[in-house]
Protein backbone atom coordinates (compact mmCIF):
# COMPACT_ATOMS: atom_id res chain seq x y z
CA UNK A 1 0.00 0.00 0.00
CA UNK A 2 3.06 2.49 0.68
CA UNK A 3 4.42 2.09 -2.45
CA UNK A 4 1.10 2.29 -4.13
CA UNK A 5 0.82 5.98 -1.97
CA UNK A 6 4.23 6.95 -3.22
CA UNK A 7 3.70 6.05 -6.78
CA UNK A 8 0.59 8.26 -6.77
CA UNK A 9 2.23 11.30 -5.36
CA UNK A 10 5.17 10.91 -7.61
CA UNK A 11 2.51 11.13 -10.55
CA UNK A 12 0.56 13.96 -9.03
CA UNK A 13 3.87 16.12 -8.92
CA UNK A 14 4.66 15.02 -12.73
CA UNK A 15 3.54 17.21 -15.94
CA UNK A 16 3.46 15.21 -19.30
CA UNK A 17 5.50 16.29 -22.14
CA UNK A 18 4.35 14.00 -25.41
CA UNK A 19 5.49 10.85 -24.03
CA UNK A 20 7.81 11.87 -20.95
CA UNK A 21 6.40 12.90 -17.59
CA UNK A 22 8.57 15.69 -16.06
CA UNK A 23 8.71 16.79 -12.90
CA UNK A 24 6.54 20.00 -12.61
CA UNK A 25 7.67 23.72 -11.81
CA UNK A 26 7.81 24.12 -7.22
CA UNK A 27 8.25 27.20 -6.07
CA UNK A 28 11.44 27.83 -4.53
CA UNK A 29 12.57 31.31 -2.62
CA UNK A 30 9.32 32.95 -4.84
CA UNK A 31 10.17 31.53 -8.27
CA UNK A 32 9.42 28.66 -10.22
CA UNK A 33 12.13 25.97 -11.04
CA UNK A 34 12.37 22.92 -12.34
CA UNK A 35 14.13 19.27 -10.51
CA UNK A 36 16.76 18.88 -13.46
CA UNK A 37 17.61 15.11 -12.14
CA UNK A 38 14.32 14.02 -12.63
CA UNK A 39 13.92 15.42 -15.95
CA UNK A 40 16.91 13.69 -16.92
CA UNK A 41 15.77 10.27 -15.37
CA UNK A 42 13.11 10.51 -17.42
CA UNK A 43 14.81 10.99 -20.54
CA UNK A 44 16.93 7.84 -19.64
CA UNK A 45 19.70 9.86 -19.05
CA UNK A 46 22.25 9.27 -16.08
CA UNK A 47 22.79 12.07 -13.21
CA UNK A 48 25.80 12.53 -10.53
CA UNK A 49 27.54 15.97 -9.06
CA UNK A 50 31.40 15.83 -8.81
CA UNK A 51 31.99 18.62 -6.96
CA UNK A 52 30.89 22.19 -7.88
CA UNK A 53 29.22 20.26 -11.35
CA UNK A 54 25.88 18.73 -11.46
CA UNK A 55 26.24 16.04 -14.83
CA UNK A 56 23.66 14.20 -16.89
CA UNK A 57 24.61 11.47 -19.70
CA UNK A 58 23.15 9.64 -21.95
CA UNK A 59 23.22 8.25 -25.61
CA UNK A 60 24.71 11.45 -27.39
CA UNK A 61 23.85 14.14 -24.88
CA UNK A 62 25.73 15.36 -21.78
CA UNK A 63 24.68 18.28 -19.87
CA UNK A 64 27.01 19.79 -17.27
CA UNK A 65 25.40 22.25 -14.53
CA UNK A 66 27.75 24.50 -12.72
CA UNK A 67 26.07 24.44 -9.21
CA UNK A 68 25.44 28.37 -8.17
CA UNK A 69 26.12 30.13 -12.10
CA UNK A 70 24.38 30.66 -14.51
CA UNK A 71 27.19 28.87 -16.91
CA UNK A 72 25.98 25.27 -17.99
CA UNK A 73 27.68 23.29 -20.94
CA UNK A 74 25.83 20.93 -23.46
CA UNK A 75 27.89 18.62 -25.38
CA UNK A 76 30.65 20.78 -24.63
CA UNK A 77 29.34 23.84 -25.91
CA UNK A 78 28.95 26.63 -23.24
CA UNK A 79 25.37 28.16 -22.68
CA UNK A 80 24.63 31.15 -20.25
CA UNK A 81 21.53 30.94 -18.01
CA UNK A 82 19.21 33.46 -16.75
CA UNK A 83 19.15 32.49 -13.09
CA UNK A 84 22.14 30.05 -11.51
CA UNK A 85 21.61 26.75 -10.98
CA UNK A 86 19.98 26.59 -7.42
CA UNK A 87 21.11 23.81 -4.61
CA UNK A 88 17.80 23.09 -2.58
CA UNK A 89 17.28 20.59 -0.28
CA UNK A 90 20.10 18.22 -1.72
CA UNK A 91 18.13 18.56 -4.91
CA UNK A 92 19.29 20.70 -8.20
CA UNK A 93 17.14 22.64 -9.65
CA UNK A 94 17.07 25.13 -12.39
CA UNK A 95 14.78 28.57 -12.94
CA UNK A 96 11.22 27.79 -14.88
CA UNK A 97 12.15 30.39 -17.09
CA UNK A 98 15.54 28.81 -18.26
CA UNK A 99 13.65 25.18 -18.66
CA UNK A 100 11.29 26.99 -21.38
CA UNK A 101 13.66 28.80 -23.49
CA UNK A 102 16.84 27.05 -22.95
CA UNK A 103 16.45 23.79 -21.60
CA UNK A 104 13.36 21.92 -22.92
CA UNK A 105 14.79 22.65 -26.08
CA UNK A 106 17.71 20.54 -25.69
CA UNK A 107 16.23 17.99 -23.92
CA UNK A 108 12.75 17.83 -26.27
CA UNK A 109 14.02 19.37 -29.91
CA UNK A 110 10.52 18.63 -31.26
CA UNK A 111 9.10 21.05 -29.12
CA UNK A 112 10.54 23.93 -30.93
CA UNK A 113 7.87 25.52 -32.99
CA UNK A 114 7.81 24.45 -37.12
CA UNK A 115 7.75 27.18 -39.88
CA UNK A 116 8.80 27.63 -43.53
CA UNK A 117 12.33 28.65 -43.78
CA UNK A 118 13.03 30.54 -47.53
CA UNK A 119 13.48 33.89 -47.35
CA UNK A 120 16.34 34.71 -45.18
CA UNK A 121 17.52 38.45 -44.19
CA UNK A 122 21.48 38.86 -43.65
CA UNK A 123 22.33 41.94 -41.34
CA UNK A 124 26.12 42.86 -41.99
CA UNK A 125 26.70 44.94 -38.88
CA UNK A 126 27.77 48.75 -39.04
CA UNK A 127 29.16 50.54 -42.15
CA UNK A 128 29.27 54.38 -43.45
CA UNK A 129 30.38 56.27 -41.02
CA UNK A 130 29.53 53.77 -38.21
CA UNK A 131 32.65 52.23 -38.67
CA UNK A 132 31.96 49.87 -35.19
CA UNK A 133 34.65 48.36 -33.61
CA UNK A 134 38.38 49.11 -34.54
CA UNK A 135 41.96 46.85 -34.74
CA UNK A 136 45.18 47.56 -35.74
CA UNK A 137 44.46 47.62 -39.36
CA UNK A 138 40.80 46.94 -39.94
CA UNK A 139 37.69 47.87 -39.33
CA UNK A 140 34.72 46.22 -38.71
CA UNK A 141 32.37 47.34 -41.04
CA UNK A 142 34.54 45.99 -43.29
CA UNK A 143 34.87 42.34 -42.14
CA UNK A 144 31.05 42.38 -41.57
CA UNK A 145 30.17 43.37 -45.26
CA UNK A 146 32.44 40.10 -46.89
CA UNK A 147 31.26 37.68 -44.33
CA UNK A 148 27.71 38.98 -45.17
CA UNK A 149 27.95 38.71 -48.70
CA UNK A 150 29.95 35.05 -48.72
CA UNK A 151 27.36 33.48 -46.69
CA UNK A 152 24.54 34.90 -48.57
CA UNK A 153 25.94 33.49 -51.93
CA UNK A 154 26.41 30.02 -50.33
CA UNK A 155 22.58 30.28 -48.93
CA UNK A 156 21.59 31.12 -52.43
CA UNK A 157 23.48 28.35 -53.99
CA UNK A 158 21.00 25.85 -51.42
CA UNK A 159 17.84 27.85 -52.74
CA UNK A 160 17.11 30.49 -49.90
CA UNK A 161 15.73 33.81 -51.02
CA UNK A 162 18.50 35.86 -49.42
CA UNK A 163 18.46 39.87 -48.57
CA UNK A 164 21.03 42.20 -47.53
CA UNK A 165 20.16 45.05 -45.17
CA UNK A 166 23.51 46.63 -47.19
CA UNK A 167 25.13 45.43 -49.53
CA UNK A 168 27.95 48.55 -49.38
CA UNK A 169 29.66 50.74 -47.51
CA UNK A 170 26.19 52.35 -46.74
CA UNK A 171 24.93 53.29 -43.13
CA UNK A 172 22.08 52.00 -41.89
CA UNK A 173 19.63 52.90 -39.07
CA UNK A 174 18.83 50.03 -36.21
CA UNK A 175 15.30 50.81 -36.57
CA UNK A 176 15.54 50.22 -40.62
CA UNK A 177 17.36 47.02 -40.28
CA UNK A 178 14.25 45.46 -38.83
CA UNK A 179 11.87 47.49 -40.56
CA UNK A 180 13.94 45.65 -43.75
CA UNK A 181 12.97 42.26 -42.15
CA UNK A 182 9.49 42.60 -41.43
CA UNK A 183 8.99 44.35 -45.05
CA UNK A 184 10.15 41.30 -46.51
CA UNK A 185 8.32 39.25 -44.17
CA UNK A 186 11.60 37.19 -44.19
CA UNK A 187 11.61 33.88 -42.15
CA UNK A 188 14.95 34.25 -40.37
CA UNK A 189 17.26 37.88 -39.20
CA UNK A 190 20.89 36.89 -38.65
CA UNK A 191 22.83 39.53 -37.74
CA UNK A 192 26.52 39.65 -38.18
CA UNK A 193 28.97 41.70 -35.61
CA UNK A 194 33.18 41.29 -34.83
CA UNK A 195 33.59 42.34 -31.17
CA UNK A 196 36.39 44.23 -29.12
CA UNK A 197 37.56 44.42 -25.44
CA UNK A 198 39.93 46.39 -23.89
CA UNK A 199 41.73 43.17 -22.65
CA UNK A 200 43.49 42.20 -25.87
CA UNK A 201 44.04 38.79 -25.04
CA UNK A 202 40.26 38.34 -24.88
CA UNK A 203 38.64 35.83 -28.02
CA UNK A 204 36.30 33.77 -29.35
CA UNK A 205 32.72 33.51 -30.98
CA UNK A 206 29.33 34.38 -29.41
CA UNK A 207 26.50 34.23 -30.16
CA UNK A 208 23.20 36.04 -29.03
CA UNK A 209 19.62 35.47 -29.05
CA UNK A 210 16.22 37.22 -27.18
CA UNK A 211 16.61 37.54 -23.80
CA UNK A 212 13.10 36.05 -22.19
CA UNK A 213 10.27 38.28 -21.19
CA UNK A 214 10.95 38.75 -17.33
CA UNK A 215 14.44 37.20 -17.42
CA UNK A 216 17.87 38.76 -17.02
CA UNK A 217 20.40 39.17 -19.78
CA UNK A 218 23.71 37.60 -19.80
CA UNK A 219 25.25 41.07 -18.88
CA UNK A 220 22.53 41.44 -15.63
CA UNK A 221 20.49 43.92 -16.96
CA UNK A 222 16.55 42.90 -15.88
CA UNK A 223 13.60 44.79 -17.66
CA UNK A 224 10.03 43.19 -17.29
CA UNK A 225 8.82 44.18 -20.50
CA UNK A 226 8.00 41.46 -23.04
CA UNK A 227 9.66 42.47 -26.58
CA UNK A 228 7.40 41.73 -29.75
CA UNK A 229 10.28 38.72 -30.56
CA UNK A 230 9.77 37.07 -27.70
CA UNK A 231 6.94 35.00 -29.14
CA UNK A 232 9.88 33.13 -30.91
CA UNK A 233 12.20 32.41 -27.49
CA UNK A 234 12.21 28.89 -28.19
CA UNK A 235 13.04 29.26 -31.89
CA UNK A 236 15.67 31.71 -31.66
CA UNK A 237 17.43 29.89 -29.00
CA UNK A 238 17.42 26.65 -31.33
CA UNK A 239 18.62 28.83 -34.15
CA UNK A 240 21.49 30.66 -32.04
CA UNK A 241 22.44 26.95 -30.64
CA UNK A 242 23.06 25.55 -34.17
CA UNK A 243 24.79 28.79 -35.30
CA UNK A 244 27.30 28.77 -32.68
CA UNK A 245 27.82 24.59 -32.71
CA UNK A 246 28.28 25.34 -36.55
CA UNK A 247 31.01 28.16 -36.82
CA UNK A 248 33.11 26.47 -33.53
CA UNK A 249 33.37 23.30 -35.61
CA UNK A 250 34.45 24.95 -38.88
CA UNK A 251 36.88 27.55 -36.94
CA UNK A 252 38.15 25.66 -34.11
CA UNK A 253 37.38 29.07 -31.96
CA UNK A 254 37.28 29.60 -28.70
CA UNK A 255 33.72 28.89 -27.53
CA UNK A 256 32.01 32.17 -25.71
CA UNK A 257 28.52 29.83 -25.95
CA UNK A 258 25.12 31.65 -26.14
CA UNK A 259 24.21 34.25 -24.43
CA UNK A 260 21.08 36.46 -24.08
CA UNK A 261 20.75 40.61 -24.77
CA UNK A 262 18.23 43.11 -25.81
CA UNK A 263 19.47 43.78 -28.66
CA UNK A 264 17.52 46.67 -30.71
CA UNK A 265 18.35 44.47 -33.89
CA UNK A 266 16.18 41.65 -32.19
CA UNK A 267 13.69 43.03 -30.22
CA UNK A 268 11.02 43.92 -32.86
CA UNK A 269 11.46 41.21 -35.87
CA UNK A 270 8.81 39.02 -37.56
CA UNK A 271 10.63 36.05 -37.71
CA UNK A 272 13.58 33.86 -34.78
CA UNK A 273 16.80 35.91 -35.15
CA UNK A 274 20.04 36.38 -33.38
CA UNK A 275 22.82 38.69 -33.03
CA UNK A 276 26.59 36.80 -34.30
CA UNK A 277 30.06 38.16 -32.69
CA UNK A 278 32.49 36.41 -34.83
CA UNK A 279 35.54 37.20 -33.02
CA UNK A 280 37.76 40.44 -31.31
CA UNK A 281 39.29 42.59 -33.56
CA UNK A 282 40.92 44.12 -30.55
CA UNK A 283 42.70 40.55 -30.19
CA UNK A 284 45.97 40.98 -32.52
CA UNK A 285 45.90 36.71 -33.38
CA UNK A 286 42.23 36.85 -33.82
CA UNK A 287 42.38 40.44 -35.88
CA UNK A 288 44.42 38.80 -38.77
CA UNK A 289 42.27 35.89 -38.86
CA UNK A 290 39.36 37.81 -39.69
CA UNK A 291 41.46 39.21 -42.36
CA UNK A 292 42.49 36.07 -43.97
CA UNK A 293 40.12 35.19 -46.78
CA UNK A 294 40.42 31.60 -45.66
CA UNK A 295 39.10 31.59 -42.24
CA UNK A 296 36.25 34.50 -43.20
CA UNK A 297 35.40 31.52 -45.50
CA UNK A 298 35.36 28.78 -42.63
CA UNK A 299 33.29 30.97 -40.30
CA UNK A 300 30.60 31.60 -43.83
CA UNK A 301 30.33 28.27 -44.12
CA UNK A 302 29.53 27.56 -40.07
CA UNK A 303 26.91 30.08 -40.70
CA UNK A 304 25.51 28.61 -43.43
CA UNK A 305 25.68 25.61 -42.13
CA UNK A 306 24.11 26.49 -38.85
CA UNK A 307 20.56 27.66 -40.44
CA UNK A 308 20.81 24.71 -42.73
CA UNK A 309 20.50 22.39 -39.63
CA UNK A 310 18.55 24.73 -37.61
CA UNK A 311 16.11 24.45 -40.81
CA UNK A 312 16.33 20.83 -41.01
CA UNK A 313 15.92 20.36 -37.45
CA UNK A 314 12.28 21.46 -38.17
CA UNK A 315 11.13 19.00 -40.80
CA UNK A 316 8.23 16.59 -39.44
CA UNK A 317 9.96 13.74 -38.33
CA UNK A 318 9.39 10.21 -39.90
């Protein structure tokens, strides 16, 4: 009869999703979050902390929670959470908020949201007399415009309708970038940046999607107004996933993982988008390989790449 009792209360505290009952959202401190080792023992995947990591394997996934930060790693690949990863009770647990934008999707891909993928708007960052950032010997306007161009000829050559929000050394408004997209009701907005730090030994590729309505961004900043964009959360963090996995496999870069802003390029689109920092021009090493016509074409094929399986990752499965 106990275990009868037990078995019943375990199901009353479960939520169904398609096939796999996960545990459903407590509330912890005043916010919702989610038991990640019983999500993962009901994907059949296996759970243990070693030290400061909480770790869940299984066929081809591995997740790897850094107990108390917001960093978390999946299949390697570095991911930024809203909220850290909360100790409670000798259970681990992460924020409701990061389990529907961030987490579900890795754990249930099907649940991302299906739509037609042909038209595709490329947003070269900068240009005119908005240079953006600066190296030794470049500029980024510059590097933006040829990676912009390369990757939209190799999207063409697969059959996407692909526009430029400039196609020159032109200036263009924030607000007309987006007002490009949703003119040409295009299905996808990648936009493409090189970043800079004052530490010059600073490098590597990021890459940035939505932050969530009522979530903080990577940098901190909290705002509890919901953005017109965030109706795609789930799709633009599957997009920005598959982007990043894509260009660290062709480059070999050092992986900055995905992170979350409020971009003004991304908070009032049509369609999933993210925001692309290919590298530091401020980094001397990384500043000539952003110059070298081999490696800009590396990083336009891991951006190609990326939407091809972000695209494919939506087709009904058989």
């Amino acid at each position: 009869m106990k275990k009868i009792l037990s078995s019943l209360l375990i199901a009353l505290c479960l939520l169904q999703l398609g096939s796999v009952w996960i545990p459903r959202a407590v509330s912890i401190k005043g916010r919702q979050y989610r038991n990640i080792a019983g999500i993962a023992s009901a994907v059949n995947m296996r759970s243990r902390r070693i030290g400061k990591f909480f770790i869940c394997s299984g066929a081809s996934r591995n997740l790897r929670l850094e107990l108390s930060h917001r960093r978390m790693y999946w299949n390697g690949m570095t991911v930024m959470l809203g909220y850290p990863v909360l100790l409670h009770n000798g259970g681990i647990y992460v924020s409701e908020s990061d389990w529907q934008s961030t987490l579900k999707i890795l754990f249930f891909p099907a649940s991302v949201p299906r739509h037609p993928i042909g038209v595709i708007t490329l947003d070269a960052g900068h240009g005119g007399n908005d240079q953006g950032a600066a190296g030794k010997y470049s500029l980024e306007k510059s590097i933006t415009l040829k990676l912009t161009q390369r990757v939209a000829a190799l999207l063409r050559a697969c059959r996407y309708r692909v526009h430029l929000t400039r196609s020159s050394d032109t200036a263009v408004a924030l607000k007309t970038r987006t007002a490009m997209q949703r003119a040409r009701k295009s299905d996808l907005f990648v936009s493409i940046h090189v970043n800079a730090a004052k530490n010059k030994k600073v490098h590597g590729i990021e890459t940035y999607c939505l932050t969530p309505a009522h979530a903080p961004s990577t940098n901190g900043k909290f705002e509890l107004k919901r953005n017109p964009a965030n109706r795609f959360d789930s799709n633009n963090f599957a997009l920005a996933r598959n982007l990043q996995y894509a260009m660290l496999v062709r480059t070999g870069a050092w992986d900055r993982g995905v992170k979350r802003a409020r971009f003004a390029v991304l908070r009032d689109i049509t369609s999933p988008g993210v925001l692309l920092e290919i590298g530091f021009i401020s980094n001397p090493a990384e500043e000539r390989k952003l110059n070298n016509p081999a490696y800009l074409e590396k990083l336009a094929r891991g951006i190609a790449q990326g939407i091809i399986a972000y695209h494919r990752d939506l087709r009904p499965r058989r």
